[in-house]
C-alpha atoms as a PDB file:
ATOM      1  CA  UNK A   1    -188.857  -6.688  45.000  1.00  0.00           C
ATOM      2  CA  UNK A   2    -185.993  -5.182  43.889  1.00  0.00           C
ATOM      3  CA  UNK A   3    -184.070  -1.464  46.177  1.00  0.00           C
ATOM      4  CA  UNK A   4    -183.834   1.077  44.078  1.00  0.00           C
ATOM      5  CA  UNK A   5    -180.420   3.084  45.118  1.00  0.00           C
ATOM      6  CA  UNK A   6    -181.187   6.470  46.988  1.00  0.00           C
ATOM      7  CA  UNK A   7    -179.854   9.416  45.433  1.00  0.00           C
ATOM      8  CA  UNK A   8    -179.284  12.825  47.588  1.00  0.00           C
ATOM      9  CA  UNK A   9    -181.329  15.441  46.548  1.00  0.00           C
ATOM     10  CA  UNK A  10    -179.291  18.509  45.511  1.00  0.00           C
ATOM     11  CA  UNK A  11    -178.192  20.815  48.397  1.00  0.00           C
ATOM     12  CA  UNK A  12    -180.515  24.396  47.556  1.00  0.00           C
ATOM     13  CA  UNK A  13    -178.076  27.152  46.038  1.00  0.00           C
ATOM     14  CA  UNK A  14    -178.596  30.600  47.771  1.00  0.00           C
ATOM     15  CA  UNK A  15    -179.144  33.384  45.752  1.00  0.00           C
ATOM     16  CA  UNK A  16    -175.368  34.639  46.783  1.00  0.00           C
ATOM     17  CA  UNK A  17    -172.475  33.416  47.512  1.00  0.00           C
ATOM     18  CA  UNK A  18    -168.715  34.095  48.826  1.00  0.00           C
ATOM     19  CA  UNK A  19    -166.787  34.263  46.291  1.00  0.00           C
ATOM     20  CA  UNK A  20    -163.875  31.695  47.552  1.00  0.00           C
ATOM     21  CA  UNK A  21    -166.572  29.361  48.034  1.00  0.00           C
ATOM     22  CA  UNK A  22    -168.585  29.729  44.363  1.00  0.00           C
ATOM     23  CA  UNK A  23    -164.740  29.013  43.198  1.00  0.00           C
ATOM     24  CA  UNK A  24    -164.407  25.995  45.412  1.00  0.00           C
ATOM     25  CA  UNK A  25    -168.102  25.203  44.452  1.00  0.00           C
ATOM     26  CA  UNK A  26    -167.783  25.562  40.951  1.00  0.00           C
ATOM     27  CA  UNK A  27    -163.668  23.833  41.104  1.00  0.00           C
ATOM     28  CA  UNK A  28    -162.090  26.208  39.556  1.00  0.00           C
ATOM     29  CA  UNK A  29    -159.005  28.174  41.169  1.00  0.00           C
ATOM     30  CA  UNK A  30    -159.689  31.217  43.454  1.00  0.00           C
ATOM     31  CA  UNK A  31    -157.307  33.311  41.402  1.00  0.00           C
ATOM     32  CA  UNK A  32    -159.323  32.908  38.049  1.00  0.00           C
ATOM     33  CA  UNK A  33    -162.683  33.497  39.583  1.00  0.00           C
ATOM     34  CA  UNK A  34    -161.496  37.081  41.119  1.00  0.00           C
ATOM     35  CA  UNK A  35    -160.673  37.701  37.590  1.00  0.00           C
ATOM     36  CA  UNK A  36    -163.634  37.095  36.051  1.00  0.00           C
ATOM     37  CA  UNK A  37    -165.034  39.264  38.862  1.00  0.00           C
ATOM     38  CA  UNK A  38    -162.836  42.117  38.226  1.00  0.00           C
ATOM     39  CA  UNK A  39    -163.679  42.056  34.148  1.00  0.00           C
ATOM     40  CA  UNK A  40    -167.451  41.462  35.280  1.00  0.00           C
ATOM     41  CA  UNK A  41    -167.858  38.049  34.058  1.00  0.00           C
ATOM     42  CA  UNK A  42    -169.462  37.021  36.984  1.00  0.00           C
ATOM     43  CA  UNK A  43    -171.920  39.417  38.750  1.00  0.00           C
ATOM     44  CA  UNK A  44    -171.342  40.252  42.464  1.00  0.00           C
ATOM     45  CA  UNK A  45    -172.490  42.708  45.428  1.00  0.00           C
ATOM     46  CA  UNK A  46    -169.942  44.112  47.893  1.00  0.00           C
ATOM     47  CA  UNK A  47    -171.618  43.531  51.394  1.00  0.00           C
ATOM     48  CA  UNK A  48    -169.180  45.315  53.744  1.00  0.00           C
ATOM     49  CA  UNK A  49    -165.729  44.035  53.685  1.00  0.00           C
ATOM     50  CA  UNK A  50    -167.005  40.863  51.855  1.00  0.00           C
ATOM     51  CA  UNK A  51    -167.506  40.459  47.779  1.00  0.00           C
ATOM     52  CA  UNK A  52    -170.331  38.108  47.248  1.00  0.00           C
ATOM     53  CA  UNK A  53    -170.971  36.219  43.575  1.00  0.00           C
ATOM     54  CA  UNK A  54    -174.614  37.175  42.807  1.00  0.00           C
ATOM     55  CA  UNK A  55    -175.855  33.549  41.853  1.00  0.00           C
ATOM     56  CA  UNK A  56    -179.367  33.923  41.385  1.00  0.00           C
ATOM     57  CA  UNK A  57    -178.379  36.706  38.807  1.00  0.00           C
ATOM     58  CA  UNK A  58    -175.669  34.319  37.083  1.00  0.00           C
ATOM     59  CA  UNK A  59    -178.402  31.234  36.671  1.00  0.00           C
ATOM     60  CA  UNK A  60    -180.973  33.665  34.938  1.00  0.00           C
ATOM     61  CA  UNK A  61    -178.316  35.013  32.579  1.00  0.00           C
ATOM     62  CA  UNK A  62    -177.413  31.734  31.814  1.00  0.00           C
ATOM     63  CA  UNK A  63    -180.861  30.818  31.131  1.00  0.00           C
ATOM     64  CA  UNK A  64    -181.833  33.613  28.890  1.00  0.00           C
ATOM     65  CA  UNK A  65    -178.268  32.914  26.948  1.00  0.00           C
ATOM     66  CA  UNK A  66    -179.233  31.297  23.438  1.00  0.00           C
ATOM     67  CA  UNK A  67    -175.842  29.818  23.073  1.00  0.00           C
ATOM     68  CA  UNK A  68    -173.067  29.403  25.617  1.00  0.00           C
END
């Protein structure tokens, strides 16, 4: 009987996320993702001193987009 090769299940996204790390997540550079944050590309909550990247909210408006 032949293994079949175990593949990791995907680490759970939380609903938000700092926004260094959706940049790091997401591989694109820091500078470019605060940009699309400050010409609301990319929705985000300011919790304190800290700007989160609302990715719960991104997902569904990707999923209700017809054509990306």
């Amino acid at each position: 009987m032949e293994q079949q090769p175990i593949t990791p299940a995907p680490a759970p996204v939380p609903p938000l996320m700092a926004w260094r790390e959706f940049a790091d997540w997401i591989r694109i550079d820091q500078s470019i993702v605060r940009g699309w944050i400050e010409n609301g590309y990319l929705p985000s909550e300011r919790i304190g001193k800290h700007r989160l990247i609302n990715v719960a909210l991104l997902s569904q408006q990707l999923l209700e987009k017809e054509s990306i």
